[in-house]
C-alpha atoms as a PDB file:
ATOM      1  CA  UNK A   1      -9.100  -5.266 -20.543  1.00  0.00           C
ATOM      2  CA  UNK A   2     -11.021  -5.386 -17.624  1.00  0.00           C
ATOM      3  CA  UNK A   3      -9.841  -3.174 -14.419  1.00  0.00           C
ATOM      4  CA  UNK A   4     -10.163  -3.683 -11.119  1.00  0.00           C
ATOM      5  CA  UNK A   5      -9.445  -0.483  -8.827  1.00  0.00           C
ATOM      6  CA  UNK A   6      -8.949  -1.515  -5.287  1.00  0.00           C
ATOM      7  CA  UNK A   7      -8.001   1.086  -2.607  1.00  0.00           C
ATOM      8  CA  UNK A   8      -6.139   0.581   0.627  1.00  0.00           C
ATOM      9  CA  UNK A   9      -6.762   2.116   3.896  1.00  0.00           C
ATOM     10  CA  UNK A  10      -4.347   1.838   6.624  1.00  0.00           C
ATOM     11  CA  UNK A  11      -4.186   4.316   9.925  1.00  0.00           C
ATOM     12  CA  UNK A  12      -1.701   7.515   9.624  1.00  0.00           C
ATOM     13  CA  UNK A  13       0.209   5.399  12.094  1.00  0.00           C
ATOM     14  CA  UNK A  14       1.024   2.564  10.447  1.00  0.00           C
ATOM     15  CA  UNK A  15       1.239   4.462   7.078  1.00  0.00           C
ATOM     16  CA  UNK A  16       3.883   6.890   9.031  1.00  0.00           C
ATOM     17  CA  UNK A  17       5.717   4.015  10.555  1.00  0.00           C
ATOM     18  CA  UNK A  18       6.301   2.121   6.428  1.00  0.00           C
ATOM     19  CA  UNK A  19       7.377   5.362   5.118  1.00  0.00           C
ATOM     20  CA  UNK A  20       9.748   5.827   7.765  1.00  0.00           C
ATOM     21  CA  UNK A  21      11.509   2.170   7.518  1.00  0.00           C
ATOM     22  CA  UNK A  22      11.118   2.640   3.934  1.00  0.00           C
ATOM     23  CA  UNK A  23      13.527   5.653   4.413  1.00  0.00           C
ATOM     24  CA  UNK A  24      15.713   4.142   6.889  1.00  0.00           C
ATOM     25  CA  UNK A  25      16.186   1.080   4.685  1.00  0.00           C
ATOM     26  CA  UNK A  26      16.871   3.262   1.527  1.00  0.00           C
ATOM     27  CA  UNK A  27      19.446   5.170   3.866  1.00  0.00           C
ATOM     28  CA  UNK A  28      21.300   1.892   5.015  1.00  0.00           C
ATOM     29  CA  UNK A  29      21.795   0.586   1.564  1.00  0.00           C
ATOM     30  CA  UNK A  30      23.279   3.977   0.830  1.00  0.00           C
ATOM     31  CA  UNK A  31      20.907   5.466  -1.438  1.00  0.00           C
ATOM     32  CA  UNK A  32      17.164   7.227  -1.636  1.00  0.00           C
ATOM     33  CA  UNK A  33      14.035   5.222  -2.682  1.00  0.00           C
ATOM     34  CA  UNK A  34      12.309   5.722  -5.374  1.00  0.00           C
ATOM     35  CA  UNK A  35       9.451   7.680  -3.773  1.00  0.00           C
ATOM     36  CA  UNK A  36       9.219  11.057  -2.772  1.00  0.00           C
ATOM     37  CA  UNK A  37       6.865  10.365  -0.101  1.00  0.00           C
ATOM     38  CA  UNK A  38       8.527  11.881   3.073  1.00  0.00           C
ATOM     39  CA  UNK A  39       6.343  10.940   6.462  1.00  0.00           C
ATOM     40  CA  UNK A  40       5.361  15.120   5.960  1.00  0.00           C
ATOM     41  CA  UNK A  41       3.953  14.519   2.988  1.00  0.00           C
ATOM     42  CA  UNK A  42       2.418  12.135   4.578  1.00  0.00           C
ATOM     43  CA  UNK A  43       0.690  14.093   6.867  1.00  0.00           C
ATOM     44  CA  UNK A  44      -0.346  16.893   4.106  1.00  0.00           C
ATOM     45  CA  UNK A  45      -1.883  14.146   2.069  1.00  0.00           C
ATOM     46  CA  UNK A  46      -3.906  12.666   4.720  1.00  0.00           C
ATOM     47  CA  UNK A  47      -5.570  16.174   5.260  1.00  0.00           C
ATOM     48  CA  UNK A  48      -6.605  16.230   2.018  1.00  0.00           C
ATOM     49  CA  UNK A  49     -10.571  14.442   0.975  1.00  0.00           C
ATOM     50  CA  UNK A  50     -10.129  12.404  -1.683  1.00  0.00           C
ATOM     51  CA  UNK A  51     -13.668  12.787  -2.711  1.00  0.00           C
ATOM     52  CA  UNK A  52     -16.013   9.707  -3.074  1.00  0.00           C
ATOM     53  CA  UNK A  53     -14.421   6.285  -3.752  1.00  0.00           C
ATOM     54  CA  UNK A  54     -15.692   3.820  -6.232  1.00  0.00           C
ATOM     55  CA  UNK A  55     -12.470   1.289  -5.897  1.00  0.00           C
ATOM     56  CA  UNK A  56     -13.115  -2.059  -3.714  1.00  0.00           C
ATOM     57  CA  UNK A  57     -11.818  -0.142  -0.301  1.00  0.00           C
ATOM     58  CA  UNK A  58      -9.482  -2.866   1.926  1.00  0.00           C
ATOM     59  CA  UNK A  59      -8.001  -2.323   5.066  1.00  0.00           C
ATOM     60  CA  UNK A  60      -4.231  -2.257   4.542  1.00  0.00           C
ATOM     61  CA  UNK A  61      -3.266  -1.643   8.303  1.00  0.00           C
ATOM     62  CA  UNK A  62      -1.792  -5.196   8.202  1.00  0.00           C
ATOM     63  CA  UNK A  63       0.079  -5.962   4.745  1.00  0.00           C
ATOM     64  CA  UNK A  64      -0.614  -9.612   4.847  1.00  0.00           C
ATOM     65  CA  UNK A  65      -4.391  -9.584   5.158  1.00  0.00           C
ATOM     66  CA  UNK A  66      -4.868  -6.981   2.645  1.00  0.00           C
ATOM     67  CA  UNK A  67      -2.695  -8.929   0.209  1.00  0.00           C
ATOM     68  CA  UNK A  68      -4.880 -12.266   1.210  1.00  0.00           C
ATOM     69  CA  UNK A  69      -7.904  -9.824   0.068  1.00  0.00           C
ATOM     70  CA  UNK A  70      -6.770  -8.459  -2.741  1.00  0.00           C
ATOM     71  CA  UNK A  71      -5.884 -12.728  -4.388  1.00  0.00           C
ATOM     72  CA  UNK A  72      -9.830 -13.268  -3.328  1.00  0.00           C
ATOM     73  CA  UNK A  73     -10.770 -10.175  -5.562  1.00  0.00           C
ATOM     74  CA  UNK A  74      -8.664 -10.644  -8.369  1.00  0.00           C
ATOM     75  CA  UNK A  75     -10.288 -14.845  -8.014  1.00  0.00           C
ATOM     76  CA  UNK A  76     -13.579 -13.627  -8.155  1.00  0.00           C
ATOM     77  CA  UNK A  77     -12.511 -11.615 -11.258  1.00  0.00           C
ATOM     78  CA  UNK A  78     -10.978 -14.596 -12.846  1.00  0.00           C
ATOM     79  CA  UNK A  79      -7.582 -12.936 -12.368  1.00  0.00           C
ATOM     80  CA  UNK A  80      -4.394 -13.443 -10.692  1.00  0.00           C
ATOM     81  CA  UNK A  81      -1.017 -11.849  -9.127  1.00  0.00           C
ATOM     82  CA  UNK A  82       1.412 -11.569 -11.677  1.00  0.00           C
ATOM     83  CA  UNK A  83       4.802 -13.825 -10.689  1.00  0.00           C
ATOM     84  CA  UNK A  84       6.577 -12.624  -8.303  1.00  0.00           C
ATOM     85  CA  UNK A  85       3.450 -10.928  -6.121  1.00  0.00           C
ATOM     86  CA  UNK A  86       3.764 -13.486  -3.116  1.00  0.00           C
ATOM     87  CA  UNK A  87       3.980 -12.405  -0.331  1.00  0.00           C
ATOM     88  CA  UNK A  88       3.734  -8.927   0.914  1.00  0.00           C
ATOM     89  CA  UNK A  89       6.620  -7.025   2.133  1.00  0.00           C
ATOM     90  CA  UNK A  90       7.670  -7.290   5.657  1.00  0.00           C
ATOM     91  CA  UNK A  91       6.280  -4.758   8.046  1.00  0.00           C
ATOM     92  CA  UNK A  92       8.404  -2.764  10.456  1.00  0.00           C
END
């Protein structure tokens, strides 16, 4: 099966500002989410080097672009989003 490893770059900012409304939302419907990402965690993973990166690197910093990216990829591969993978979520 062949792979296709594609890493996403975004600024701390806008990574900070998704994990927080990711929160929020969680919080409004009541519950957690799924991740244990906090925005601090975060922050300690961003000071950490991830070493050298052999993935296709995309900028992620806006959702819909990166998502346009990642369908010309997968094309070139002769692959495609599973159902469902249409759009990308809404940014706050």
């Amino acid at each position: 099966v062949p792979f296709l490893g594609v890493w996403l770059d975004a600024p701390l900012d806008v990574l900070e500002s998704r994990v927080a409304a990711r929160d929020r939302a969680a919080r409004d419907r009541g519950g957690r989410d799924a991740s244990d990402a906090t925005v601090a965690i975060l922050r300690q993973a961003a000071q950490r080097d991830p070493g050298p990166i052999f993935w296709q690197r995309l900028d992620a910093g806006d959702a819909e672009a990166a998502l346009a990216a990642i369908r010309e990829l997968l094309a070139a591969a002769g692959a495609t989003l599973r159902p469902g993978c249409r759009e990308a979520p809404a940014s706050r």
